[in-house]
N, C-alpha and C. Protein backbone atom coordinates (compact mmCIF):
# COMPACT_ATOMS: atom_id res chain seq x y z
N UNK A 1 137.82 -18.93 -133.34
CA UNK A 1 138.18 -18.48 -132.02
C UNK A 1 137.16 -18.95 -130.99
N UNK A 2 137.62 -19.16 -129.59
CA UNK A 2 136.68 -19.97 -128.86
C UNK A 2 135.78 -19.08 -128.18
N UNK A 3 136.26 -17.73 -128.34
CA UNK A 3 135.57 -16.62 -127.52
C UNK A 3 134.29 -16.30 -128.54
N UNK A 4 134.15 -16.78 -129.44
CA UNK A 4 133.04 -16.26 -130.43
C UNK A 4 131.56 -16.45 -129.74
N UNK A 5 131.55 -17.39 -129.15
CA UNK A 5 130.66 -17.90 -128.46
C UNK A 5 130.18 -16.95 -127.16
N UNK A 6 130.98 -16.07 -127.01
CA UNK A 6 130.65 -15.54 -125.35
C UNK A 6 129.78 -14.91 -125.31
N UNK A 7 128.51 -14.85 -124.55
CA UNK A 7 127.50 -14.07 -124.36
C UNK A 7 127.69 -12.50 -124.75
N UNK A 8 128.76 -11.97 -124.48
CA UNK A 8 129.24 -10.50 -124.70
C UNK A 8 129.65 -10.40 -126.51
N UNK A 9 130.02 -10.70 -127.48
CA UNK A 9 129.69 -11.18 -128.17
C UNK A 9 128.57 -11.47 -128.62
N UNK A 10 127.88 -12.51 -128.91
CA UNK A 10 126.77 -12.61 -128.88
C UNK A 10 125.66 -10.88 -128.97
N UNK A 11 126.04 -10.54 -128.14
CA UNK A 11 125.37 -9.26 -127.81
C UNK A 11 125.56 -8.10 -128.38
N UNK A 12 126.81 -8.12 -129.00
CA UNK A 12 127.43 -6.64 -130.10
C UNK A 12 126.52 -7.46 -131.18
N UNK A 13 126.84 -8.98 -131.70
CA UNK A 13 126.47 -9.29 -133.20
C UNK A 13 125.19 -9.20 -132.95
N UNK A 14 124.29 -9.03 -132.32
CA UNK A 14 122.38 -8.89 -132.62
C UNK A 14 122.17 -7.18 -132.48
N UNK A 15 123.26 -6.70 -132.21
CA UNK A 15 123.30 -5.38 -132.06
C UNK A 15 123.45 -4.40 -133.42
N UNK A 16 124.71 -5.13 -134.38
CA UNK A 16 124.91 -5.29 -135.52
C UNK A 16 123.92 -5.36 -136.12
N UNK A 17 123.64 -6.63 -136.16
CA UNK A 17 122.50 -7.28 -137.15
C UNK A 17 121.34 -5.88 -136.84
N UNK A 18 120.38 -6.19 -135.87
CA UNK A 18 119.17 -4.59 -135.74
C UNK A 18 119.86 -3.59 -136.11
N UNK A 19 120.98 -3.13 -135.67
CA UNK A 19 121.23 -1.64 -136.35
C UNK A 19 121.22 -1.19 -137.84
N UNK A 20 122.50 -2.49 -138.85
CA UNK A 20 121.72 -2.83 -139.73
C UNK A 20 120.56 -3.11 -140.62
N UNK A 21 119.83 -3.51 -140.15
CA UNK A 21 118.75 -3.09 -140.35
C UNK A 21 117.65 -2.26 -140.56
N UNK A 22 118.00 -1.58 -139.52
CA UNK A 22 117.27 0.16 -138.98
C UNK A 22 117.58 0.77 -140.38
N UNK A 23 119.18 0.99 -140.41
CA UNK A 23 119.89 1.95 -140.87
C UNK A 23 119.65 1.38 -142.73
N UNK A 24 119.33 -0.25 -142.73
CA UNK A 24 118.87 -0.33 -144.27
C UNK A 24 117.25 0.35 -144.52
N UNK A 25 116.42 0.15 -143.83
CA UNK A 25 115.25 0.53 -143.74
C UNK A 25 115.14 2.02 -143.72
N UNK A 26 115.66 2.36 -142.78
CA UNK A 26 115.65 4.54 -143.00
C UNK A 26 115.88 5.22 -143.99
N UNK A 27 117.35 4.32 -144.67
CA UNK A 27 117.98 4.76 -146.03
C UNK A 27 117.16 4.71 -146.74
N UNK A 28 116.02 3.28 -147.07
CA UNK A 28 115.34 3.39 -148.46
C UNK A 28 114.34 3.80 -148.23
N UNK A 29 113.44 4.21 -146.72
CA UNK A 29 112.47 5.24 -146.55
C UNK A 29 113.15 6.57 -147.49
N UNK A 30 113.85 7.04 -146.21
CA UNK A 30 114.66 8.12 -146.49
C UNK A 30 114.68 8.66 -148.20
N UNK A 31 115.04 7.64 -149.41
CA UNK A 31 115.56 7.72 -150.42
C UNK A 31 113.84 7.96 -151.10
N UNK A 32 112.59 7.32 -150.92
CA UNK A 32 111.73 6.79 -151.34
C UNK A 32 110.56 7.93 -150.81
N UNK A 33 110.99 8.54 -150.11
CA UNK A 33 109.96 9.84 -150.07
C UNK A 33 110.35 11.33 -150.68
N UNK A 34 109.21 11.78 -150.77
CA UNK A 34 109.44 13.25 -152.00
C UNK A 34 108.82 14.13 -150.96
N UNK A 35 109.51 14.87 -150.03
CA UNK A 35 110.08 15.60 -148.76
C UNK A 35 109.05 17.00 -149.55
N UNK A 36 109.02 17.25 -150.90
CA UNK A 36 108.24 18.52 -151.13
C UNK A 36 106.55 18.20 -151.07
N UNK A 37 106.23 16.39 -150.94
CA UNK A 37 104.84 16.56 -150.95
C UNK A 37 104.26 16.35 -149.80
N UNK A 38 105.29 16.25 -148.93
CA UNK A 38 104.86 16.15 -147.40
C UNK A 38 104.65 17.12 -146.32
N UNK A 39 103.70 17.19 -145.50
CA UNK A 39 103.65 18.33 -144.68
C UNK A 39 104.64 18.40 -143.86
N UNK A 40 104.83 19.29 -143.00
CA UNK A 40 105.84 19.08 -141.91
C UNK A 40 105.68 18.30 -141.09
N UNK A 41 103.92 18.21 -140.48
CA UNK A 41 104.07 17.14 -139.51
C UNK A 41 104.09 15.63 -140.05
N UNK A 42 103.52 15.41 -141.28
CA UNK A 42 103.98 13.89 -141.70
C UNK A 42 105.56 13.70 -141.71
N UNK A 43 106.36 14.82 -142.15
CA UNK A 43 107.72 14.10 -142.08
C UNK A 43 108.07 14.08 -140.95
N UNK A 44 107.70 15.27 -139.82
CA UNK A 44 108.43 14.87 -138.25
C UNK A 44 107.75 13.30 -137.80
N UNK A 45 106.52 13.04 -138.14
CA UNK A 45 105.93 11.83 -137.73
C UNK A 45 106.84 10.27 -138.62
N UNK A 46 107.22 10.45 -139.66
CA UNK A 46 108.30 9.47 -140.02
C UNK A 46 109.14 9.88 -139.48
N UNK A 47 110.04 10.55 -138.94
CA UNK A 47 111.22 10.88 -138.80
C UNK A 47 110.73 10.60 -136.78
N UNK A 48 109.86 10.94 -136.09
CA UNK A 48 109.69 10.09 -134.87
C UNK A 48 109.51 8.80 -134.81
N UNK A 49 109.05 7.97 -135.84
CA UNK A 49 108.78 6.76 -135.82
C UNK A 49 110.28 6.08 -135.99
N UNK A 50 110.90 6.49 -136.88
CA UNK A 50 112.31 5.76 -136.93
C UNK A 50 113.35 6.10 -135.87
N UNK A 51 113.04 7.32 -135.05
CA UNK A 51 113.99 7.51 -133.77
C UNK A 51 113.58 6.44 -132.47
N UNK A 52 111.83 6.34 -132.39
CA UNK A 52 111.51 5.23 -131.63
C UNK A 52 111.89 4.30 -132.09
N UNK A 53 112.33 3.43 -133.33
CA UNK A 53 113.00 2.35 -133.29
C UNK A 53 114.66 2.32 -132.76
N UNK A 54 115.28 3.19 -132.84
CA UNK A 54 116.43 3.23 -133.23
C UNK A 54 116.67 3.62 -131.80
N UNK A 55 115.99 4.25 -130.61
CA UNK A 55 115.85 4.15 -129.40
C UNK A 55 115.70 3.08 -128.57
N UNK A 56 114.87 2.38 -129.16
CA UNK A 56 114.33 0.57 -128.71
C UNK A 56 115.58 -0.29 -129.28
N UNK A 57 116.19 -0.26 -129.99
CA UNK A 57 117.53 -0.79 -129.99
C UNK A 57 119.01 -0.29 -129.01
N UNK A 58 118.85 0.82 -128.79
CA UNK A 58 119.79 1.31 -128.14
C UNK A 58 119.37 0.90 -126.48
N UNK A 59 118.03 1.03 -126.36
CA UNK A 59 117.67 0.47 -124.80
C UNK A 59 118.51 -1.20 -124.66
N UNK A 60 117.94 -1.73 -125.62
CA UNK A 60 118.08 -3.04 -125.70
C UNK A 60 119.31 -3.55 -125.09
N UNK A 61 120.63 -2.63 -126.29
CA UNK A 61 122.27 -3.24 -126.42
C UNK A 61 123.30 -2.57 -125.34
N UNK A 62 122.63 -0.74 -125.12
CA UNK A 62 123.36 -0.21 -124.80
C UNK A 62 123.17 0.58 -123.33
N UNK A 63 124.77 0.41 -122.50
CA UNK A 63 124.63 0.81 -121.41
C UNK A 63 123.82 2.00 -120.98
N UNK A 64 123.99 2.94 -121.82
CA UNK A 64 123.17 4.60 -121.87
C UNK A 64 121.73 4.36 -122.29
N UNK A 65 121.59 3.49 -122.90
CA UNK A 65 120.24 3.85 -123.49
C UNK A 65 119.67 4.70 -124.01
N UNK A 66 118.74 5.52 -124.26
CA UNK A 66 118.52 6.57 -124.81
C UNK A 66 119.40 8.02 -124.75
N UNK A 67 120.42 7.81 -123.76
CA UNK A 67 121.26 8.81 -123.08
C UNK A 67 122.77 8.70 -124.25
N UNK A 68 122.59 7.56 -124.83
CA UNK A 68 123.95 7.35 -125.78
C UNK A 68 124.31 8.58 -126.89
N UNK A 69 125.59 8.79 -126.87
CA UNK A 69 125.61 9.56 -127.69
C UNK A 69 124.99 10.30 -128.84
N UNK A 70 125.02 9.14 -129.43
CA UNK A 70 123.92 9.16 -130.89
C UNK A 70 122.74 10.02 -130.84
N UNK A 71 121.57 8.93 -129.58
CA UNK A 71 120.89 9.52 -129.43
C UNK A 71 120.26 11.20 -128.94
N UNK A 72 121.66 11.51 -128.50
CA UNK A 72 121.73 13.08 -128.26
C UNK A 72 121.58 13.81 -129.06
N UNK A 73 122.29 13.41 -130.46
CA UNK A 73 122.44 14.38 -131.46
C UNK A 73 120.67 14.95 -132.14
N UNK A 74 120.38 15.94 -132.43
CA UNK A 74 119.59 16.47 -132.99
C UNK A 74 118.85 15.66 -133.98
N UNK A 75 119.84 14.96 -134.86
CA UNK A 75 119.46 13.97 -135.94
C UNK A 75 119.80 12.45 -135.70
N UNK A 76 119.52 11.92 -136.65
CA UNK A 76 120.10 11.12 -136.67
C UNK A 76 120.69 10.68 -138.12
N UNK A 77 121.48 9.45 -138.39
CA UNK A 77 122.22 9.45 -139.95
C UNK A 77 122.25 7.64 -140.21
N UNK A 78 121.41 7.69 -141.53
CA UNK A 78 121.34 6.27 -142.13
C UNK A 78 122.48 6.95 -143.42
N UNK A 79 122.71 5.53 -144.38
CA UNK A 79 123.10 5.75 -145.01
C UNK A 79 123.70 4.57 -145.90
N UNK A 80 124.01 4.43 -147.12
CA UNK A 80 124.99 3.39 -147.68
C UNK A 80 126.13 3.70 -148.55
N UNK A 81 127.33 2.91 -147.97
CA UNK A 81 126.88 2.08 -146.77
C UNK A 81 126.42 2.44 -145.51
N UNK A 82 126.03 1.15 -144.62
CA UNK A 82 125.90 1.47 -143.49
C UNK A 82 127.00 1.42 -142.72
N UNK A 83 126.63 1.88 -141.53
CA UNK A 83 127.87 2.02 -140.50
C UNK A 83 127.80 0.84 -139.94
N UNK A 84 127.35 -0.39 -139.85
CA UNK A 84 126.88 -1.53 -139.28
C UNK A 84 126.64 -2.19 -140.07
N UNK A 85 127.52 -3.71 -140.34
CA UNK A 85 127.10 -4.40 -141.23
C UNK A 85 127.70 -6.03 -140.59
N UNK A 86 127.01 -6.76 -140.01
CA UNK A 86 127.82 -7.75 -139.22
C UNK A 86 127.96 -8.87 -140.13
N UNK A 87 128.03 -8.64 -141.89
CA UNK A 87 128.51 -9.80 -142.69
C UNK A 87 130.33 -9.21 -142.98
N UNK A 88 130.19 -8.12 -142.81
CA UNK A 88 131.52 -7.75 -143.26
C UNK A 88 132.34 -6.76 -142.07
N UNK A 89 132.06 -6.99 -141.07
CA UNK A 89 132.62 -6.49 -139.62
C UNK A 89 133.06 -7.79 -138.75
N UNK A 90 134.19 -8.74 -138.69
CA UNK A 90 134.74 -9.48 -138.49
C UNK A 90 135.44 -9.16 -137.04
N UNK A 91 135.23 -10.24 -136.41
CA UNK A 91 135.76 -10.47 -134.77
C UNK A 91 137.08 -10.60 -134.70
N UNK A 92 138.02 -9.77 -134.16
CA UNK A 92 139.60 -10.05 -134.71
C UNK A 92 139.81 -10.26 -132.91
N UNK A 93 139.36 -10.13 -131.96
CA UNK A 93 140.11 -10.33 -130.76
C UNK A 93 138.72 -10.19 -129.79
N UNK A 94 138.97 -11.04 -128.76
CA UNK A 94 137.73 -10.98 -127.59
C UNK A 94 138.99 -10.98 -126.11
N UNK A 95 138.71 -10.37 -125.73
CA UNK A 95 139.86 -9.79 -124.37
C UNK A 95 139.00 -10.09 -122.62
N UNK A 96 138.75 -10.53 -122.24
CA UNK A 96 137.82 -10.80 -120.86
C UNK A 96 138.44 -10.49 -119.68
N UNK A 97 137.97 -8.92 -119.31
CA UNK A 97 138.73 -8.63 -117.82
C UNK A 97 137.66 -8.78 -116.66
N UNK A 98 137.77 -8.34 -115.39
CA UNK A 98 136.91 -8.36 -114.75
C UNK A 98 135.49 -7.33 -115.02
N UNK A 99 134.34 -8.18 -115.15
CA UNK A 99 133.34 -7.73 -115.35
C UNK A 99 133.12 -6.83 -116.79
N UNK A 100 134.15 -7.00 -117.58
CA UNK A 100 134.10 -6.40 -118.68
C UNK A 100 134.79 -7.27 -119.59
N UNK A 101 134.53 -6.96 -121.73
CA UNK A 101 134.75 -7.68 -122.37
C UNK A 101 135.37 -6.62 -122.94
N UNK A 102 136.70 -6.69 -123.75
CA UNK A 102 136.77 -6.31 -124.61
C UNK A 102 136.83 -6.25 -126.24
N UNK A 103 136.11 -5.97 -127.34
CA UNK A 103 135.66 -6.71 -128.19
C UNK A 103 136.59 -5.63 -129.31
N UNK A 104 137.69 -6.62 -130.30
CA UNK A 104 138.10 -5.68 -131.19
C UNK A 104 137.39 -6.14 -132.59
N UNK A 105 137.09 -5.25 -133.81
CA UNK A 105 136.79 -5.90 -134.80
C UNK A 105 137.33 -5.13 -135.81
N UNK A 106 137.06 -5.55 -137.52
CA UNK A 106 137.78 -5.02 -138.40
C UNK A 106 136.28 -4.93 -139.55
N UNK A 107 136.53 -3.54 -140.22
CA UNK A 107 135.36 -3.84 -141.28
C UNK A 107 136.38 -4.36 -142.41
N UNK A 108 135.66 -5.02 -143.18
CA UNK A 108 136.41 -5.56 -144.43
C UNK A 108 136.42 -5.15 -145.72
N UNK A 109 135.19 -4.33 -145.93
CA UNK A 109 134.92 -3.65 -146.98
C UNK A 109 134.49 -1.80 -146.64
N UNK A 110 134.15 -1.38 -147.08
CA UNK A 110 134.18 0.06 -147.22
C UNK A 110 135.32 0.59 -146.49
N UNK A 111 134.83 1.10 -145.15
CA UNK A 111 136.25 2.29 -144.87
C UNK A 111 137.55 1.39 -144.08
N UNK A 112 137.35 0.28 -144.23
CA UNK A 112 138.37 -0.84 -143.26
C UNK A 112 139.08 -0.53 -142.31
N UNK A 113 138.34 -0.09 -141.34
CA UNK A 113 138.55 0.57 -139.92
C UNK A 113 138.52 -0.67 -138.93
N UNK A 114 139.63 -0.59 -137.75
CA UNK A 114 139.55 -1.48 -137.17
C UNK A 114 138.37 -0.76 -135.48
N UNK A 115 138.03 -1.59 -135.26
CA UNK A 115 136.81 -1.17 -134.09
C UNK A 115 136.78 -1.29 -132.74
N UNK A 116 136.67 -1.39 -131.45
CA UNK A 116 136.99 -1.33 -130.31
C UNK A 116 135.57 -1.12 -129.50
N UNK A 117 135.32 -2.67 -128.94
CA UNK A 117 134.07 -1.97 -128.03
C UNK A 117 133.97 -2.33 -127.08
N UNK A 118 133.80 -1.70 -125.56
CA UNK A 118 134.23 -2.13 -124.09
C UNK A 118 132.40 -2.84 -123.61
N UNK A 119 132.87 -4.01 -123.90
CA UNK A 119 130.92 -4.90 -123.27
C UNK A 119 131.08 -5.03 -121.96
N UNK A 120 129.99 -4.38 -121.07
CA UNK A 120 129.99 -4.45 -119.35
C UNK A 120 128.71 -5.26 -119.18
N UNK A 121 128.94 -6.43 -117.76
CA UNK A 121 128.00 -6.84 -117.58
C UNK A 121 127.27 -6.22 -116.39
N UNK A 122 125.96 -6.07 -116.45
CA UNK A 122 125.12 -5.24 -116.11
C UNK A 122 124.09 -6.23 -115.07
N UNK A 123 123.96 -6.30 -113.92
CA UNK A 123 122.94 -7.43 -113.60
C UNK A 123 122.76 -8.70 -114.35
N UNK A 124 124.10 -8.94 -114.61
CA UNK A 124 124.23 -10.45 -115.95
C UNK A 124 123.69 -10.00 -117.18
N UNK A 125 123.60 -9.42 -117.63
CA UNK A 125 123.22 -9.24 -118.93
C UNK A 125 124.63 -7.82 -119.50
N UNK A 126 124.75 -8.72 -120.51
CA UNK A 126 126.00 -7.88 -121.64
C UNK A 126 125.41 -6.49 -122.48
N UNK A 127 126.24 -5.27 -121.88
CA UNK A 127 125.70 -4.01 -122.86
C UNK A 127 126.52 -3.85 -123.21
N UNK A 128 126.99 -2.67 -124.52
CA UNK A 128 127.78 -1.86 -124.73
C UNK A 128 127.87 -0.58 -124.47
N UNK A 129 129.25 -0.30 -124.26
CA UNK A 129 129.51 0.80 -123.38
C UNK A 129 129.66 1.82 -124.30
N UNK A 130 129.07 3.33 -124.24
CA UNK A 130 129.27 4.26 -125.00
C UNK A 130 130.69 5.14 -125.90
N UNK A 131 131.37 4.14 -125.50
CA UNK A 131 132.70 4.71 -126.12
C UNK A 131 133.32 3.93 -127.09
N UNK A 132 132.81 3.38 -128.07
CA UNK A 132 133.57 2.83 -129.56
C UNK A 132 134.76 3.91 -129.59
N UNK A 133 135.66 3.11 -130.36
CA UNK A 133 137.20 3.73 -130.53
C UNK A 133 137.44 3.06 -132.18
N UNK A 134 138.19 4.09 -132.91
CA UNK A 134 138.15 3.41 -134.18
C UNK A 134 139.82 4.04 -134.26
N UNK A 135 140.54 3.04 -135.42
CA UNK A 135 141.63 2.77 -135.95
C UNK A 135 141.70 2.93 -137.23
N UNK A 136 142.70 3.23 -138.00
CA UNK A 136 142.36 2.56 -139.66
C UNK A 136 144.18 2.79 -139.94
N UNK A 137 144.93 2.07 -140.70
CA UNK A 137 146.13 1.59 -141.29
C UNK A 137 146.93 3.24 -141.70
N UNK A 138 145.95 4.22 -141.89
CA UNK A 138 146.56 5.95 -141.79
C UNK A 138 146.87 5.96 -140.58
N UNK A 139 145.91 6.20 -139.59
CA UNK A 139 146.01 6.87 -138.11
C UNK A 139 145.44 5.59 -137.17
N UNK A 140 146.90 4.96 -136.88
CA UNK A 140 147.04 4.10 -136.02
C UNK A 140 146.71 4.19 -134.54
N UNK A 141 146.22 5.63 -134.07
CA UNK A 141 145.34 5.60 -132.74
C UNK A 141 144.19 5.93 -132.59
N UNK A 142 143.92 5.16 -131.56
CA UNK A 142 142.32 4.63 -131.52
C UNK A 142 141.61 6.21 -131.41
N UNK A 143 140.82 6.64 -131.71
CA UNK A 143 139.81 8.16 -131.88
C UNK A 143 138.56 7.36 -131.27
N UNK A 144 138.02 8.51 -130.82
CA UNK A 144 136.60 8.07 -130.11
C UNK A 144 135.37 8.24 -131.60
N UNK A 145 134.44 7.36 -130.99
CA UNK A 145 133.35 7.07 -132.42
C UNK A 145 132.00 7.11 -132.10
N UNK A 146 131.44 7.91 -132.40
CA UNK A 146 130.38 7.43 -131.40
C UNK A 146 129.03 6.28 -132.10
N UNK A 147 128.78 5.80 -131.14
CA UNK A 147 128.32 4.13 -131.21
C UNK A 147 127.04 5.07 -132.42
């Protein structure tokens, strides 16, 4: 597709790729510490260190920035799989309206949900907008997701 190339684009898949990442790295922290030999403040101090990353990515990609949904929640959630995986989250449609992109995609493996993400350009530079919408072949309308 010729739209693969578009800066907006471009900008979900490095978004992918770091989140990925984060979310492989937290998991095998996460999995790899023994939570009974730690004090409280060593685990809040891992558990701040991986929200400052996972904050510094969201500044980066996303229109809200630290204000994004996600980041609201109390916690946060790694896991495997991950929710982000840009070898197996495939570009099925790139849509270009004014000043906005619309980006559909499909995961291919685990929950094979199709994806929906509205990219706004911002002072020329491509974010994503806080409202992911997800699909899947049961319930054919889009539900809100949060990024």
């Amino acid at each position: 597709m010729q739209h693969h190339n578009h800066p907006a684009v471009q900008c979900l898949l490095s978004f992918f790729t770091e989140m990925n990442t984060w979310e492989v790295e937290a998991y095998q922290q996460d999995k790899s510490i023994d939570e009974e030999a730690l004090t409280e403040e060593e685990y809040n101090r891992i558990f701040e260190n991986d929200r400052k990353k996972l904050e510094r990515i969201f500044k980066k990609y996303c229109e809200q920035g630290t204000k994004a949904k996600r980041l609201r929640d109390p916690g946060y959630s790694c896991g495997d799989p991950t929710d982000y995986d840009p070898e197996n989250e495939i570009i099925v449609s790139v849509t270009e309206k004014a000043n906005k992109v619309i980006i559909e995609t499909k995961q291919i493996r685990h929950w094979c949900w199709k994806m929906k993400y509205e990219m706004i350009n911002i002072k020329g530079e491509w974010r994503i907008k806080d409202n992911r919408k997800y699909s899947s072949e049961i319930n054919k309308r889009w539900e809100p997701l949060r990024l």
